[in-house]
Protein backbone atom coordinates (compact mmCIF):
# COMPACT_ATOMS: atom_id res chain seq x y z
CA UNK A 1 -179.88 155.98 119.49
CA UNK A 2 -180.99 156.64 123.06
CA UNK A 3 -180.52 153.72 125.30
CA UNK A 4 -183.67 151.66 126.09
CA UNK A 5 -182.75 150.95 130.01
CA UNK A 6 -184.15 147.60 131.63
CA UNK A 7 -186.91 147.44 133.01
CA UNK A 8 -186.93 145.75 136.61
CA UNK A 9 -188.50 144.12 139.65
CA UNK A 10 -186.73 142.73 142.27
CA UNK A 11 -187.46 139.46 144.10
CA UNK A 12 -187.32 139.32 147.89
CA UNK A 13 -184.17 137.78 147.61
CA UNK A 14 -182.96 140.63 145.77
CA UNK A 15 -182.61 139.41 142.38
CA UNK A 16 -183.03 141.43 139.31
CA UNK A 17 -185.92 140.16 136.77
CA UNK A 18 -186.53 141.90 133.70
CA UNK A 19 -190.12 143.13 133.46
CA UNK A 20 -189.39 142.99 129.68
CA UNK A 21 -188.86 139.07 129.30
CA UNK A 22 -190.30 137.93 133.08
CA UNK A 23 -186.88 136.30 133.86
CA UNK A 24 -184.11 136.85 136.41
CA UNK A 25 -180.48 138.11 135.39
CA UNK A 26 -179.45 135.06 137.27
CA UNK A 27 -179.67 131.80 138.76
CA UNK A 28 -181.86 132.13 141.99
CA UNK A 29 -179.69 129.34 143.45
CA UNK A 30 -176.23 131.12 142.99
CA UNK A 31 -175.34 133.41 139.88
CA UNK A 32 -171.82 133.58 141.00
CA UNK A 33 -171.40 129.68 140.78
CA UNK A 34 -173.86 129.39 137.61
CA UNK A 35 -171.51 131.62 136.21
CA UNK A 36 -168.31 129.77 137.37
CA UNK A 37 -169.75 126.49 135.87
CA UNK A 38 -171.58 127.57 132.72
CA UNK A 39 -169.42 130.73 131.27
CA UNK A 40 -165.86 129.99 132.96
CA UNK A 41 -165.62 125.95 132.91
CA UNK A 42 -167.81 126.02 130.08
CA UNK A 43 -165.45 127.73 127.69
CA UNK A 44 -162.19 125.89 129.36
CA UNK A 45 -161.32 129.09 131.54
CA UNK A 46 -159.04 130.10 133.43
CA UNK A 47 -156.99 127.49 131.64
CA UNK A 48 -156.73 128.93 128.56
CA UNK A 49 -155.95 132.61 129.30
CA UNK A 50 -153.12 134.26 127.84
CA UNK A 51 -152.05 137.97 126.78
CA UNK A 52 -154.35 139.60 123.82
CA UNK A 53 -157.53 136.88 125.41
CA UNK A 54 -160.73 138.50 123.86
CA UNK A 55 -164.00 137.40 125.30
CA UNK A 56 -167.45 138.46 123.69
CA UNK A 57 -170.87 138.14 124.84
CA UNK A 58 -174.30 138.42 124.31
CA UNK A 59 -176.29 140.30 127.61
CA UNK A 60 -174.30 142.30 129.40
CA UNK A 61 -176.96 142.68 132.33
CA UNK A 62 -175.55 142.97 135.64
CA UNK A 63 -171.63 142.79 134.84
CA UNK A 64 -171.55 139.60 136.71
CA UNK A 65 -169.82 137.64 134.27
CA UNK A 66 -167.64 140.59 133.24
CA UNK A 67 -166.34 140.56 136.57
CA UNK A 68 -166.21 136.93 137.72
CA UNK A 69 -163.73 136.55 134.65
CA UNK A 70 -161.81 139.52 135.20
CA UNK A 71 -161.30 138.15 138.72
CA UNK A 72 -160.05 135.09 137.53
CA UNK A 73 -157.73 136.56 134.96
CA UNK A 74 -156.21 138.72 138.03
CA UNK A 75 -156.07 135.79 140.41
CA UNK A 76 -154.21 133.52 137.67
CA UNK A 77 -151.70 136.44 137.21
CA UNK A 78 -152.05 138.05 134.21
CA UNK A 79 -150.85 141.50 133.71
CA UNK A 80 -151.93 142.22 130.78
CA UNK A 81 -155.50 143.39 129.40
CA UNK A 82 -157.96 141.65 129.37
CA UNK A 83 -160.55 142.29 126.35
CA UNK A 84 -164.24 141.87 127.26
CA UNK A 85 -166.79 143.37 124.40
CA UNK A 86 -170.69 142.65 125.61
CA UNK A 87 -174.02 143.54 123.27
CA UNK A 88 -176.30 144.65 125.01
CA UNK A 89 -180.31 146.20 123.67
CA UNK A 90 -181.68 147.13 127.56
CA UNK A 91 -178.65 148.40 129.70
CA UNK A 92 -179.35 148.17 132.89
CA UNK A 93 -178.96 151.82 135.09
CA UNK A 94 -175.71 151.74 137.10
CA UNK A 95 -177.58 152.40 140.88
CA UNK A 96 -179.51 149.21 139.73
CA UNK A 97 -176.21 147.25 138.75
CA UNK A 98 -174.87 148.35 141.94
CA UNK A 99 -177.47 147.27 144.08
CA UNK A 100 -177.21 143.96 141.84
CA UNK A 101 -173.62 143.52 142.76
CA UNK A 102 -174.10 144.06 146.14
CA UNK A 103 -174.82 140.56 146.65
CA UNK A 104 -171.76 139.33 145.38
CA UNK A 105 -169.00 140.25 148.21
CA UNK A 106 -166.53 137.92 146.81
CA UNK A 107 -166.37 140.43 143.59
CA UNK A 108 -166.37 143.85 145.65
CA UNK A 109 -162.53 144.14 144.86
CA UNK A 110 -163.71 144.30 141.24
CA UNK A 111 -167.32 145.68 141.20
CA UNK A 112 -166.28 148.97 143.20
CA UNK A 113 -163.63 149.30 140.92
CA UNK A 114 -165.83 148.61 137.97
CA UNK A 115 -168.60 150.79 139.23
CA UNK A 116 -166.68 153.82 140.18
CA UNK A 117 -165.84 154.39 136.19
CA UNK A 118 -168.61 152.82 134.57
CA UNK A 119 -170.95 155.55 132.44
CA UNK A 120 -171.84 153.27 129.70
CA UNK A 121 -169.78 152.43 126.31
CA UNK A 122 -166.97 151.00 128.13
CA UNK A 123 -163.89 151.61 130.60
CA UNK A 124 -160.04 151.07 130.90
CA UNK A 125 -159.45 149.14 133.78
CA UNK A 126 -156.30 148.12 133.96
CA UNK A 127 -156.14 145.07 133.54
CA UNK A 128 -159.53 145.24 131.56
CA UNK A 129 -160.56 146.91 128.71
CA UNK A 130 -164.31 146.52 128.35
CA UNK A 131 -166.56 147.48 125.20
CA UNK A 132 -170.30 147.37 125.98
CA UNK A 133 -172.36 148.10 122.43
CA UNK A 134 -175.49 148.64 122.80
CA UNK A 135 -178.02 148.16 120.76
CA UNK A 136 -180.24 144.74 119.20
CA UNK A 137 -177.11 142.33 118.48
CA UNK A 138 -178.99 141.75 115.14
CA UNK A 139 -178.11 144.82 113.43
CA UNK A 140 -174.64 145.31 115.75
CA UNK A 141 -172.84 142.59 115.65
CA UNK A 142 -172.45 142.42 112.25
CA UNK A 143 -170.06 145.37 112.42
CA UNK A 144 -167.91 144.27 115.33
CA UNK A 145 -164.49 143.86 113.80
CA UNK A 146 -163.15 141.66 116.78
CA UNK A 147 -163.20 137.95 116.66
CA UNK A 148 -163.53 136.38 120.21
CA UNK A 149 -161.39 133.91 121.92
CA UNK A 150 -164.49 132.53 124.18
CA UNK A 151 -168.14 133.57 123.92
CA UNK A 152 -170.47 133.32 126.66
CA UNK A 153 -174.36 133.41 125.29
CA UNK A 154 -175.87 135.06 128.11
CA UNK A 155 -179.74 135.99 126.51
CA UNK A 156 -182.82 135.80 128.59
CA UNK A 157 -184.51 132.74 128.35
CA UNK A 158 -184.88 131.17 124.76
CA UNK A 159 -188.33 130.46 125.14
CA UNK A 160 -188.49 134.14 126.34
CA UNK A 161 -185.94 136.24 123.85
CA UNK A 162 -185.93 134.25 120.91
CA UNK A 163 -184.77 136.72 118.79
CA UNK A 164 -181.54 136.53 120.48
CA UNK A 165 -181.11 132.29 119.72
CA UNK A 166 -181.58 132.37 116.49
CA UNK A 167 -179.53 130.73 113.28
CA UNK A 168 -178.46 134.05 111.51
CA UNK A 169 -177.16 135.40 114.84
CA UNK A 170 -175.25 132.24 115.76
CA UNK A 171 -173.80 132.46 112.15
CA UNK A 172 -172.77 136.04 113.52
CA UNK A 173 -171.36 134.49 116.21
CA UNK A 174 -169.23 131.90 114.58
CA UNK A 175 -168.18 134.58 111.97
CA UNK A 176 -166.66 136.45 115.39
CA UNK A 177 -165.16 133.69 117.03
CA UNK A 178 -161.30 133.11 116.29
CA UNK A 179 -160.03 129.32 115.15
CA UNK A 180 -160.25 127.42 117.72
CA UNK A 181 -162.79 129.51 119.96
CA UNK A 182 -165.27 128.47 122.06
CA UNK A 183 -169.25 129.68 123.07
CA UNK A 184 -171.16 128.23 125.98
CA UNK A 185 -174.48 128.81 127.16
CA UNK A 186 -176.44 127.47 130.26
CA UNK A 187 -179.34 126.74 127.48
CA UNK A 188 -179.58 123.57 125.87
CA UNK A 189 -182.99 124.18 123.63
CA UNK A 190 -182.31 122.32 120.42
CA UNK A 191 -182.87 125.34 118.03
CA UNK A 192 -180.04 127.00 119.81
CA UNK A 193 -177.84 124.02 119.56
CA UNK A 194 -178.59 123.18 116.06
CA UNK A 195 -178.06 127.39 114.85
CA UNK A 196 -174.48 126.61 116.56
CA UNK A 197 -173.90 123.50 114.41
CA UNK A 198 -175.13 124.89 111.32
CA UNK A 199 -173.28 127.92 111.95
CA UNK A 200 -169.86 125.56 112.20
CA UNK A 201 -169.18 124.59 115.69
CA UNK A 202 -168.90 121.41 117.34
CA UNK A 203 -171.50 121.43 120.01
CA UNK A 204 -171.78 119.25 122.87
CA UNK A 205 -174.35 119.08 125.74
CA UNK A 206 -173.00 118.49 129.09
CA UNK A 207 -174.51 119.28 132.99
CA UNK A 208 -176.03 122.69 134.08
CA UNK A 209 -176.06 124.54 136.93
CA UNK A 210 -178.42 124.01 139.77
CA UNK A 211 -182.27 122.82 138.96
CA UNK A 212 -180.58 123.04 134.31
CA UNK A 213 -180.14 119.60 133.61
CA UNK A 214 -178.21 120.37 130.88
CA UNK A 215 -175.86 122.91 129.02
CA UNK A 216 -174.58 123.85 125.68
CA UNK A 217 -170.81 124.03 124.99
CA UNK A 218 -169.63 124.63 121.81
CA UNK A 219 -166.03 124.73 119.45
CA UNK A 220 -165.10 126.22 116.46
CA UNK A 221 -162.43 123.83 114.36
């Protein structure tokens, strides 16, 4: 299947939005620290790292989250791989990842390290392996045979992409996550929240980021 790239304007500011869905890859306040709060302390990390750690997600985008966690899993000294596999349908073109990154100096360590293998599919870092499918999560997810330590549920807006949010997918989800996993997501619209529960985790709602009152985290027993 040829890849469907994203679609994009940029804000003054320099922040991706995806002409597709008419919403930004990130927070406009800080998508380094929504990420930090939402995907990282959402899902207990870096606390809970430890050889084999597999994280999954769902909208790769920019990478950001890829590499804010692979930063943290160098910085807490780990040695060993870690294993990050992302779905994503619109892959955005590296020169626009790049230029996406570029406002993130904290990560350049790990984004020029990223960038200078990335041609799609996935890359041996190192100390990351990373699996990007792409594709509608719908149809490839279902035959993923990994089951993920942490998940972080990174869709466009709900309201925007529900296709991504809904209840058979979150079953998907839960039917990938390992005893004892976790799943966050800076959305807390109640469909999303209720596909979770029905799907078997424990969800609770705690604080977003920035102007989000309020965030999903969620457990499987």
């Amino acid at each position: 299947m040829a890849d469907q790239r994203a679609e994009l304007t940029w804000t003054e500011d320099q922040i991706p939005v995806s002409d597709r869905f008419d919403d930004p890859y990130y927070s406009l306040q800080n998508g380094l620290e929504e990420t930090r709060h939402v995907f990282l302390a959402g899902n207990d990390l870096p606390a809970r790292f430890a050889p084999g750690f597999r994280i999954a997600e769902l909208g790769f985008g920019t990478g950001l989250n890829m590499l804010t966690v692979w930063s943290e899993w160098e910085k807490s000294g780990q040695t060993t791989p870690l294993f990050f596999t992302s779905f994503e349908a619109f892959p955005m073109a590296p020169e626009d990842m790049s230029r996406a990154l570029a406002s993130f100096p904290e990560l350049t360590l790990w984004s020029d390290r990223f960038l200078a293998q990335w041609q799609g599919g996935g890359c041996d870092l190192g100390t990351l392996r990373l699996e990007v499918i792409v594709g509608d999560a719908r149809q490839t997810l279902s035959g993923w045979a990994g089951r993920a330590d942490a998940w972080f549920l990174d869709g466009f807006s709900p309201a925007k992409n529900p296709e991504l949010w809904g209840a058979d997918l979150m079953q998907q989800v839960a039917d990938h996550t390992a005893a004892g996993g976790t799943a966050a997501t800076y959305t807390a619209a109640g469909f999303v929240r209720r596909g979770l529960e029905e799907a078997g985790f424990t969800v609770t709602r705690t604080p977003g980021y920035g102007r989000k009152r309020h965030m999903t985290r969620a457990r499987k027993p």
